[in-house]
N, C-alpha and C. Protein backbone atom coordinates (compact mmCIF):
# COMPACT_ATOMS: atom_id res chain seq x y z
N UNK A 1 141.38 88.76 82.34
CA UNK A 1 140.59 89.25 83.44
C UNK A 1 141.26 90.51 83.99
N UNK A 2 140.32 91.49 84.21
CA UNK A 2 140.92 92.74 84.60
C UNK A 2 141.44 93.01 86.35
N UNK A 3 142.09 93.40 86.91
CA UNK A 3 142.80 93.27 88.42
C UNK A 3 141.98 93.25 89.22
N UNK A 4 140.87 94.29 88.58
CA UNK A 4 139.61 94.58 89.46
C UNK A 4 138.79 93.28 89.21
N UNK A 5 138.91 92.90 89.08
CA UNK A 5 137.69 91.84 88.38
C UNK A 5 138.43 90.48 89.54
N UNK A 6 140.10 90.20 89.09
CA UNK A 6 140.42 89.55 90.09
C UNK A 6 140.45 89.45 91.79
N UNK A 7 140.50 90.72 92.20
CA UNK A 7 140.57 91.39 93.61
C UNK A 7 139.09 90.81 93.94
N UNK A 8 138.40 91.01 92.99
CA UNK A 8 136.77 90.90 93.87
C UNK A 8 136.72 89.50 93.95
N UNK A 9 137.15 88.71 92.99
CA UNK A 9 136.94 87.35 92.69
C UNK A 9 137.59 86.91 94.16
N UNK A 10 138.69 87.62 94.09
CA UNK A 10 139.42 86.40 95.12
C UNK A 10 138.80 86.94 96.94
N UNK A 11 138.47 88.19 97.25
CA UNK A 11 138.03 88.74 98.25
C UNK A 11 136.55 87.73 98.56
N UNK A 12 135.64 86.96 97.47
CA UNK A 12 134.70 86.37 96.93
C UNK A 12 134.87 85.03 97.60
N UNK A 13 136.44 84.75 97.01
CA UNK A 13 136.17 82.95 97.68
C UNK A 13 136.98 83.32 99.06
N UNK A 14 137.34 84.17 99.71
CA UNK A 14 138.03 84.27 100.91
C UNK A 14 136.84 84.17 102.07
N UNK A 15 135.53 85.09 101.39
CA UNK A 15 134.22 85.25 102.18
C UNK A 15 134.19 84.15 102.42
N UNK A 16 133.55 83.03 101.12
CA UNK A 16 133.08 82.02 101.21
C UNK A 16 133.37 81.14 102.03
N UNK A 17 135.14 80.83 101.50
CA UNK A 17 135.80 80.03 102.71
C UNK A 17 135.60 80.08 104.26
N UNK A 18 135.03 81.86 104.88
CA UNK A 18 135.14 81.81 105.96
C UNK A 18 133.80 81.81 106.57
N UNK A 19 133.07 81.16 105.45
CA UNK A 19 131.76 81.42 106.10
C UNK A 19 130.88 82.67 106.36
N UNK A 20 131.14 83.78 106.13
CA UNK A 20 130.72 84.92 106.22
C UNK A 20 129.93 84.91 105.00
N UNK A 21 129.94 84.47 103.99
CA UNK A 21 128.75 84.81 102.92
C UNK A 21 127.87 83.33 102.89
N UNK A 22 126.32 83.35 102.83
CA UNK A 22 125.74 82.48 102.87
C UNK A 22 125.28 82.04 101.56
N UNK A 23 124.61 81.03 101.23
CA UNK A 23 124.26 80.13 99.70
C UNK A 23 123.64 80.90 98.78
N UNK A 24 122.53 81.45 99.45
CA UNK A 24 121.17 83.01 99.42
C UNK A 24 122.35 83.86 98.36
N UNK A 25 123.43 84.21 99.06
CA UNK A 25 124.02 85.24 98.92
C UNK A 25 125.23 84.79 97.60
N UNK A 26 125.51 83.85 97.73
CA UNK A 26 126.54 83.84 96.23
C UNK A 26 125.70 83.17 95.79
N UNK A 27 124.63 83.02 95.68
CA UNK A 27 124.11 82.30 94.58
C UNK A 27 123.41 84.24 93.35
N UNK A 28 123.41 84.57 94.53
CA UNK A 28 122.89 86.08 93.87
C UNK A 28 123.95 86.76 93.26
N UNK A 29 125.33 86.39 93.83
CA UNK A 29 126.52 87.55 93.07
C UNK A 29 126.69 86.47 92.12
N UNK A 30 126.70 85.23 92.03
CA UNK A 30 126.85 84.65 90.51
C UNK A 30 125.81 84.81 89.39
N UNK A 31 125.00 84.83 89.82
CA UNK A 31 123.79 85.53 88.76
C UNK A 31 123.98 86.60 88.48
N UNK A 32 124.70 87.45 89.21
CA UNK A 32 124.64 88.81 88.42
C UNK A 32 123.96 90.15 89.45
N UNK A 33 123.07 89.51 90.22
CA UNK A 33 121.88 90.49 90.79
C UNK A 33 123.02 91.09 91.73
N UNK A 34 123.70 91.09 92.04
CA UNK A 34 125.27 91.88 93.27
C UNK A 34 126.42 91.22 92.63
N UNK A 35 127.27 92.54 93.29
CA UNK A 35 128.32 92.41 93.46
C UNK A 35 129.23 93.04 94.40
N UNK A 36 130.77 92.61 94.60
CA UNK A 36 131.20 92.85 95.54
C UNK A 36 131.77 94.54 95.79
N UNK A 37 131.53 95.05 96.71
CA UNK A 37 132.23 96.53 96.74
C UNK A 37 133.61 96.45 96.69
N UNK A 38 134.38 97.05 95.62
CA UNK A 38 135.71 96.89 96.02
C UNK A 38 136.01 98.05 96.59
N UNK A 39 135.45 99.09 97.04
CA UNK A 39 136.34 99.81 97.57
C UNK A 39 136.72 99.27 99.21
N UNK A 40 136.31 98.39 99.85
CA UNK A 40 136.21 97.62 100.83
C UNK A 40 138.16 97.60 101.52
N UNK A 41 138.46 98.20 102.42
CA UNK A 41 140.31 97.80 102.51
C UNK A 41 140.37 97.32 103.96
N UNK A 42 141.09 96.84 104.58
CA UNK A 42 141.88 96.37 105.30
C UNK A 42 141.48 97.77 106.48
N UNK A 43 141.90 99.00 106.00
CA UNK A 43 142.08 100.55 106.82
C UNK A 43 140.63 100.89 106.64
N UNK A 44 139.66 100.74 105.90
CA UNK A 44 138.61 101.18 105.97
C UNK A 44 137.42 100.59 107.35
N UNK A 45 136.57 101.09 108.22
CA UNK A 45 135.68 100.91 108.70
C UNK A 45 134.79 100.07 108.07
N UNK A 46 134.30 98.54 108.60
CA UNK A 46 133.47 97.12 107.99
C UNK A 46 132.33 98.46 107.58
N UNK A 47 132.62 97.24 106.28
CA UNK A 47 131.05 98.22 105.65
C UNK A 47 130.78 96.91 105.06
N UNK A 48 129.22 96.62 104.75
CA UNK A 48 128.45 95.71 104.08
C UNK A 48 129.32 95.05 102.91
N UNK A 49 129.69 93.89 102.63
CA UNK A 49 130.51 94.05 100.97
C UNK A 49 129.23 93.40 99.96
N UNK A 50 128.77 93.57 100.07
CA UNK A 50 127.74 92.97 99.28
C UNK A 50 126.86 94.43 98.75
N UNK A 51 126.97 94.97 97.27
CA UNK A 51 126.25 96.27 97.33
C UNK A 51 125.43 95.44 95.81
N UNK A 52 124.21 96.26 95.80
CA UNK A 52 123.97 96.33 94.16
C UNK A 52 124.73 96.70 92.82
N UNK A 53 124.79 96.04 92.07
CA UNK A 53 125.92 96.09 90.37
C UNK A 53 125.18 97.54 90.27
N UNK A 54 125.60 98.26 89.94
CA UNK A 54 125.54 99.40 89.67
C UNK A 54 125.17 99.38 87.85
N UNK A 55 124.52 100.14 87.03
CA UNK A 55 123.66 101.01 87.69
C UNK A 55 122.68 100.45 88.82
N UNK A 56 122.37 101.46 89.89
CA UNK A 56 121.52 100.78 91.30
C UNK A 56 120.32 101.16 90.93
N UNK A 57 119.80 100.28 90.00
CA UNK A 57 118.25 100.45 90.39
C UNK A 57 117.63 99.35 89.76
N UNK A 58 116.77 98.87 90.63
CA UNK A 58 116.09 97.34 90.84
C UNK A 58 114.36 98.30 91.12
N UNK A 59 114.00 97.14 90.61
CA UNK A 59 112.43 97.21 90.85
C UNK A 59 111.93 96.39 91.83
N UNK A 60 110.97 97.05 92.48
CA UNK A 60 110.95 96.11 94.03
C UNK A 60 108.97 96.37 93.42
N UNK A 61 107.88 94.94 93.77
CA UNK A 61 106.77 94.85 93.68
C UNK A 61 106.27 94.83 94.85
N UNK A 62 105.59 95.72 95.91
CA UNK A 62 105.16 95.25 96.68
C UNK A 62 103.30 95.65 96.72
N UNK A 63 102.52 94.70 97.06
CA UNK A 63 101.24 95.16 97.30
C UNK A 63 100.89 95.97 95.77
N UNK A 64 100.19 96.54 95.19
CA UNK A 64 100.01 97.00 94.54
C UNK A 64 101.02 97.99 93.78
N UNK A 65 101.78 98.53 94.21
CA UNK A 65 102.71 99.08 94.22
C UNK A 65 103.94 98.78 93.43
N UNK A 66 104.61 99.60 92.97
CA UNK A 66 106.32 98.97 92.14
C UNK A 66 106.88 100.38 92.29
N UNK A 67 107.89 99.85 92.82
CA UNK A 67 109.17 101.37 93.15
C UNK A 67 110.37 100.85 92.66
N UNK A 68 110.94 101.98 92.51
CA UNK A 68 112.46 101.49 91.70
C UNK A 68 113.63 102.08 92.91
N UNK A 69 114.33 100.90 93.19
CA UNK A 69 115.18 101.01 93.75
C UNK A 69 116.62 101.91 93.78
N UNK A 70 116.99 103.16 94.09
CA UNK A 70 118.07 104.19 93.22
C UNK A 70 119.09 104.11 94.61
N UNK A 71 120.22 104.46 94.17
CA UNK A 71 121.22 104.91 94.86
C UNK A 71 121.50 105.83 94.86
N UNK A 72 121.70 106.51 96.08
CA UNK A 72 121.92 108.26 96.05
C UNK A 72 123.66 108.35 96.21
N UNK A 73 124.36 107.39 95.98
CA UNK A 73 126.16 107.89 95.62
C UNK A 73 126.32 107.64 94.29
N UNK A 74 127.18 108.81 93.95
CA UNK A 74 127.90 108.50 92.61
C UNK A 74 129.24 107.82 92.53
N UNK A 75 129.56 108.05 91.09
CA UNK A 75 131.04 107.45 91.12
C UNK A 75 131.79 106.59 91.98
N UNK A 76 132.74 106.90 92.25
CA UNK A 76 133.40 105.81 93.71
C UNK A 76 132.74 106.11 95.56
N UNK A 77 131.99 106.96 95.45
CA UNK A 77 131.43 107.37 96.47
C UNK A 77 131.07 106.23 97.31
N UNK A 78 131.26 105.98 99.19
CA UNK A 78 131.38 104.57 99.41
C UNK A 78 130.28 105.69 100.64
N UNK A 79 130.02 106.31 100.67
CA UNK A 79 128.94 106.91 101.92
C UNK A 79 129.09 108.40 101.68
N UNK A 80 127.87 109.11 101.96
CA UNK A 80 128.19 110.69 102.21
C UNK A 80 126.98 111.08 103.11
N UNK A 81 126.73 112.03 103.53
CA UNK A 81 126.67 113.13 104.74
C UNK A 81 124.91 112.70 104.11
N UNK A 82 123.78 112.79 105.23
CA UNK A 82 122.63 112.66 105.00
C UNK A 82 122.14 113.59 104.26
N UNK A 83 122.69 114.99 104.47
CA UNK A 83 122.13 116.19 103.76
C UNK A 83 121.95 116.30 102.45
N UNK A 84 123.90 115.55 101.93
CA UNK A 84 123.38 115.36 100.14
C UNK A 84 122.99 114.50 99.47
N UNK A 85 122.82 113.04 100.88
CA UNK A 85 121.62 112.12 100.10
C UNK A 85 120.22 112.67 100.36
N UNK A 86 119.49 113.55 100.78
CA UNK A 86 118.41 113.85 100.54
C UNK A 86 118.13 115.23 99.65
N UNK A 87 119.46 115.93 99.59
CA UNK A 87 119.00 116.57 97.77
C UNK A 87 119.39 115.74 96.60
N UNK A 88 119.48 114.33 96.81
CA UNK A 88 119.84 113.97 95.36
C UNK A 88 118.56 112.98 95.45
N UNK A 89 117.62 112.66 96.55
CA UNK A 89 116.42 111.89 96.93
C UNK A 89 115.63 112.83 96.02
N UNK A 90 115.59 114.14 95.98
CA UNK A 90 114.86 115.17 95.84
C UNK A 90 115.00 115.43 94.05
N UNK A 91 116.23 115.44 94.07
CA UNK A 91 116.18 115.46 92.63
C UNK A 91 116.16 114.44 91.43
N UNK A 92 116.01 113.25 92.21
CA UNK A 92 115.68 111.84 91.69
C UNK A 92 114.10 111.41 91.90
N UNK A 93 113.69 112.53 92.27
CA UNK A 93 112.17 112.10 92.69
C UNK A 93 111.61 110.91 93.58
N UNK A 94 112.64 110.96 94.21
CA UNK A 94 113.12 109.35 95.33
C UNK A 94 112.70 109.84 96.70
N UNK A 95 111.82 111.07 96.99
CA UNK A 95 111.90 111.41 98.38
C UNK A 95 110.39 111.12 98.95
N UNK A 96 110.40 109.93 99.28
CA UNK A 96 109.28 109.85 100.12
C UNK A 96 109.06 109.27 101.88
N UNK A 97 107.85 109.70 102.25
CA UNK A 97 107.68 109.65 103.59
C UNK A 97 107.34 108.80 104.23
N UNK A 98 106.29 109.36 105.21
CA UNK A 98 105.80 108.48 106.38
C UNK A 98 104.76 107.18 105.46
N UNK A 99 103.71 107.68 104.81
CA UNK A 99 103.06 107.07 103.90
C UNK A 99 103.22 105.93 103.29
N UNK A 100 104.68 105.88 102.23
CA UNK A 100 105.39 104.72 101.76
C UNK A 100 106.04 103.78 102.78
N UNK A 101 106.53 104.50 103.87
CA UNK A 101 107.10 103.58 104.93
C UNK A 101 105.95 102.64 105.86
N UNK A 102 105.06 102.73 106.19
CA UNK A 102 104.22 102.47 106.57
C UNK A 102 103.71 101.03 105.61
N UNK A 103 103.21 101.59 104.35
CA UNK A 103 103.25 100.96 103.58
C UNK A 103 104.36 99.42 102.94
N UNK A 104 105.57 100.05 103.12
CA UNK A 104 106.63 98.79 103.19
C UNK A 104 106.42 98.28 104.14
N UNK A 105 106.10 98.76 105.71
CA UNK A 105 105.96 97.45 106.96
C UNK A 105 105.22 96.85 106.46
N UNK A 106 103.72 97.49 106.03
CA UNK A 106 102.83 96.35 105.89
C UNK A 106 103.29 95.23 104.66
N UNK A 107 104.12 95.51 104.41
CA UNK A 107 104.13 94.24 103.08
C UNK A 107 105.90 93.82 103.01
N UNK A 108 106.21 94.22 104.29
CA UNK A 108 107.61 93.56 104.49
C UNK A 108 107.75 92.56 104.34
N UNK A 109 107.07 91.21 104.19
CA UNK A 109 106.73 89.94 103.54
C UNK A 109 107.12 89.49 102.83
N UNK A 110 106.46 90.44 101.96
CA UNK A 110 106.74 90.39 100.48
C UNK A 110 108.19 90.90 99.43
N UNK A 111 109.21 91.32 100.27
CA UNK A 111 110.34 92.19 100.22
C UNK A 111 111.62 90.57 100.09
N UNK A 112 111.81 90.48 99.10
CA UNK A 112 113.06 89.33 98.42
C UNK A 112 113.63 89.23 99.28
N UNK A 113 113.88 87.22 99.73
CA UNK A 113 114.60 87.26 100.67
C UNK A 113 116.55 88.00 100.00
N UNK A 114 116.79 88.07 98.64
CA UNK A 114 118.57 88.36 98.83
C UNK A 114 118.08 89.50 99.23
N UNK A 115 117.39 90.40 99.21
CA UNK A 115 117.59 92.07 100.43
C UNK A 115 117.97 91.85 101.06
N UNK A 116 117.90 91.30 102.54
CA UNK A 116 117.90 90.84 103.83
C UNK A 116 119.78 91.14 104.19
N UNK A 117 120.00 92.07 105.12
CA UNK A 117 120.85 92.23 105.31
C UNK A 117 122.31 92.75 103.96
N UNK A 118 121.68 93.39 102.99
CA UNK A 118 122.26 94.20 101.82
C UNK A 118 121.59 95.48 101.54
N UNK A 119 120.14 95.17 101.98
CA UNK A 119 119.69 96.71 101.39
C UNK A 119 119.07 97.50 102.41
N UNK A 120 119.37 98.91 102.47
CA UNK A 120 118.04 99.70 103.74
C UNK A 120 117.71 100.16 102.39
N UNK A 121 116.26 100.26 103.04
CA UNK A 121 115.46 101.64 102.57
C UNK A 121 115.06 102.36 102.61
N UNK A 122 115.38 103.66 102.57
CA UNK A 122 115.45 104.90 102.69
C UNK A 122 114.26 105.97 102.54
N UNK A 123 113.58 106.43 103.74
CA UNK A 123 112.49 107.42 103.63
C UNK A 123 113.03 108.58 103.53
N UNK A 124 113.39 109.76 102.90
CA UNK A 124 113.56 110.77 103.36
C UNK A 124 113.05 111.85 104.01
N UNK A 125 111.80 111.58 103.55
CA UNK A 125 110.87 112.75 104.08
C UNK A 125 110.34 112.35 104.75
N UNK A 126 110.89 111.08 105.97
CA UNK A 126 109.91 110.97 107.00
C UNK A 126 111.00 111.14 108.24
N UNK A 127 110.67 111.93 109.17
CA UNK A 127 110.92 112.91 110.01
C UNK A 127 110.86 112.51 111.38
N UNK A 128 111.65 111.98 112.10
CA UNK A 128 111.60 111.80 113.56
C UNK A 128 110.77 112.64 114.46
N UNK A 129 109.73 112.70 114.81
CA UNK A 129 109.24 113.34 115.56
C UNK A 129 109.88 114.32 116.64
N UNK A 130 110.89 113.32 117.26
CA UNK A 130 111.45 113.56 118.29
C UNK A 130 113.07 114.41 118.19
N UNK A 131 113.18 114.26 116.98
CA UNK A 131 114.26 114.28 116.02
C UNK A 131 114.42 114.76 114.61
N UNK A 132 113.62 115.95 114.38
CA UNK A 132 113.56 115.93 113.22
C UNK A 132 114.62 115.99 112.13
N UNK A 133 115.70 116.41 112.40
CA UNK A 133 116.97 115.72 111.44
C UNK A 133 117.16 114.78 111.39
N UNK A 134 116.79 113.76 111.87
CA UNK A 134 116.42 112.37 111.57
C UNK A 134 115.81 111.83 110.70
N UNK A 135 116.60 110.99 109.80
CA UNK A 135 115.60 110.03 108.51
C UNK A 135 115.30 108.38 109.35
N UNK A 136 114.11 108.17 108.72
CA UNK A 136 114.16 106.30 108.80
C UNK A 136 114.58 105.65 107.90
N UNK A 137 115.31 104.20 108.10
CA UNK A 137 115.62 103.61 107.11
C UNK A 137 115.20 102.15 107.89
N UNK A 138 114.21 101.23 106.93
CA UNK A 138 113.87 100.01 106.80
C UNK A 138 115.02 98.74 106.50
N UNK A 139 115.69 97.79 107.94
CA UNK A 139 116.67 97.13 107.28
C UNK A 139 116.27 95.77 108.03
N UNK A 140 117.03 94.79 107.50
CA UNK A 140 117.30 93.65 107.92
C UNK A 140 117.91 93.47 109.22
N UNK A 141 116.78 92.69 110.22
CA UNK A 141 118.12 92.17 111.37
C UNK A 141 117.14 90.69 111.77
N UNK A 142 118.47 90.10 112.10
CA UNK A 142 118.20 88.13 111.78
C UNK A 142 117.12 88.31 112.79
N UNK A 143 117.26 88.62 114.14
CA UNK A 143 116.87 88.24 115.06
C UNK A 143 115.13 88.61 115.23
N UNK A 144 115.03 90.34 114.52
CA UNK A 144 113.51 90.83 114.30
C UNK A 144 112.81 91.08 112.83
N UNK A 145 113.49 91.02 111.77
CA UNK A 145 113.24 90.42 110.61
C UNK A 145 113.30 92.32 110.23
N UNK A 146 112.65 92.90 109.30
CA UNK A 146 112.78 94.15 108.72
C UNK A 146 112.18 95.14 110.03
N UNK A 147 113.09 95.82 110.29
CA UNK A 147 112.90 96.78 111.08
C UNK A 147 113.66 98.21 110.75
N UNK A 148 112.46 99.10 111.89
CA UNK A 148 112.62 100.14 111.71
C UNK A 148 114.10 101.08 112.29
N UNK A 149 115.05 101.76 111.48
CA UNK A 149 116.34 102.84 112.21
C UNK A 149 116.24 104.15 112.16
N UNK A 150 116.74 105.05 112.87
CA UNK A 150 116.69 106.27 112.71
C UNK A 150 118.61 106.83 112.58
N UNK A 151 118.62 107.63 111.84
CA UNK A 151 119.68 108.23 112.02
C UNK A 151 120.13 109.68 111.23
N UNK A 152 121.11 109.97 111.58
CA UNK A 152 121.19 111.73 111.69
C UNK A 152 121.47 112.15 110.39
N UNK A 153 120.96 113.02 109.86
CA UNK A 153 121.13 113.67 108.35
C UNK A 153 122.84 114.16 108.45
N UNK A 154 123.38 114.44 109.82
CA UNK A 154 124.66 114.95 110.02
C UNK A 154 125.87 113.76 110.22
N UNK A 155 125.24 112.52 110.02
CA UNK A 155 126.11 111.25 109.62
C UNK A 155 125.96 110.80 108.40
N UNK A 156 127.27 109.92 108.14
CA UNK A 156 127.43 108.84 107.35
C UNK A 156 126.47 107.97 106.60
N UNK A 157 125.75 108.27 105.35
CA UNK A 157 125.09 107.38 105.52
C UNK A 157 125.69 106.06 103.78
N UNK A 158 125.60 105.11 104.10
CA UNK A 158 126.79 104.44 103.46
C UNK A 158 126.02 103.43 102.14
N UNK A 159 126.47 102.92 101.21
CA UNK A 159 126.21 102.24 99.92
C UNK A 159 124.93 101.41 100.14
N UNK A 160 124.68 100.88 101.13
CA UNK A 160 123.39 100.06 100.98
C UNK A 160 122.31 100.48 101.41
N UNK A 161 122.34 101.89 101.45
CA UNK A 161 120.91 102.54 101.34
C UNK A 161 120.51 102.70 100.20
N UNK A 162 119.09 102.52 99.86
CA UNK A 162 118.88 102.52 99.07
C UNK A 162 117.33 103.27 98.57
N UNK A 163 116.75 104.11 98.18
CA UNK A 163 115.74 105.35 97.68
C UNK A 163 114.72 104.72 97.06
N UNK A 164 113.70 104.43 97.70
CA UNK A 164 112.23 103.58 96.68
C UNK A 164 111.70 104.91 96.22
N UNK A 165 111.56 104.98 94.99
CA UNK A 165 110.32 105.53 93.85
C UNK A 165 109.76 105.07 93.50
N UNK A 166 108.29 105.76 93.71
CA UNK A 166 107.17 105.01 93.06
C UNK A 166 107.17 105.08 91.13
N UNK A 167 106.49 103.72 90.88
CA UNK A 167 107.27 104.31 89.19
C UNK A 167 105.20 104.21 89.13
């Protein structure tokens, strides 16, 4: 077994033990469908540990519809600046708007419960009114179920966003 392979394993049953990962949720990293971020440290700022196995792209069915799920970081990349996730939205053909978002509320339903608190999804080209350097992103919260965020093209935006294309 490779170090990396051990680090995640054991970071894996430490979750478990403490209750922080639920049944939903390792029943999905033992299948395969996730796995754990190792770039995750001690000095780093809590970030989600639960990301998609890379390559990141999943097919999501909703309503008539099928989009493929992409990740806009490369390599070890653990978050970058909104600006160059929406030229790589752009050059992945991953950049869509108000239209598709709209569209995911209405069929937020239908959206797998392992998403739920692992994946946003990422509009790029839909535009804060109020804010237009502002993107939306569609995420999980226990209390209101998939809801709507806004945040700044001039922040952070980190591994579990994630870019629907229509295929």
């Amino acid at each position: 077994m490779k170090k990396g392979m051990l680090w995640q394993l054991l970071k894996l049953v430490r979750m478990i033990v403490s209750g922080k990962l639920d049944r939903d949720t390792v029943t999905a990293i033992i299948d395969g469908r996730f796995t754990l971020n190792a770039q995750i440290g001690a000095s780093q700022p809590y970030r989600d540990p639960i990301v998609l196995r890379q390559p990141p792209m999943t097919r999501l069915v909703l309503g008539d519809r099928v989009y493929a799920l992409l990740s806009f970081l490369r390599g070890n990349e653990t978050s970058v600046i909104g600006h160059v996730m929406i030229r790589r939205a752009r050059e992945m053909d991953a950049h869509l708007g108000e239209d598709d978002y709209r569209f995911f509320v209405e069929h937020r339903g239908e959206i797998p419960v392992e998403f739920r608190k692992k994946i946003a999804f990422v509009f790029t080209e839909y535009r804060n009114p109020d804010s237009p350097g502002s993107r939306v992103y569609l995420y999980w919260d226990d209390d209101n179920g998939w809801i709507e965020h806004w945040l700044s093209c001039d922040d952070d935006w980190n591994g579990n966003g994630r870019l629907p294309r229509r295929e």
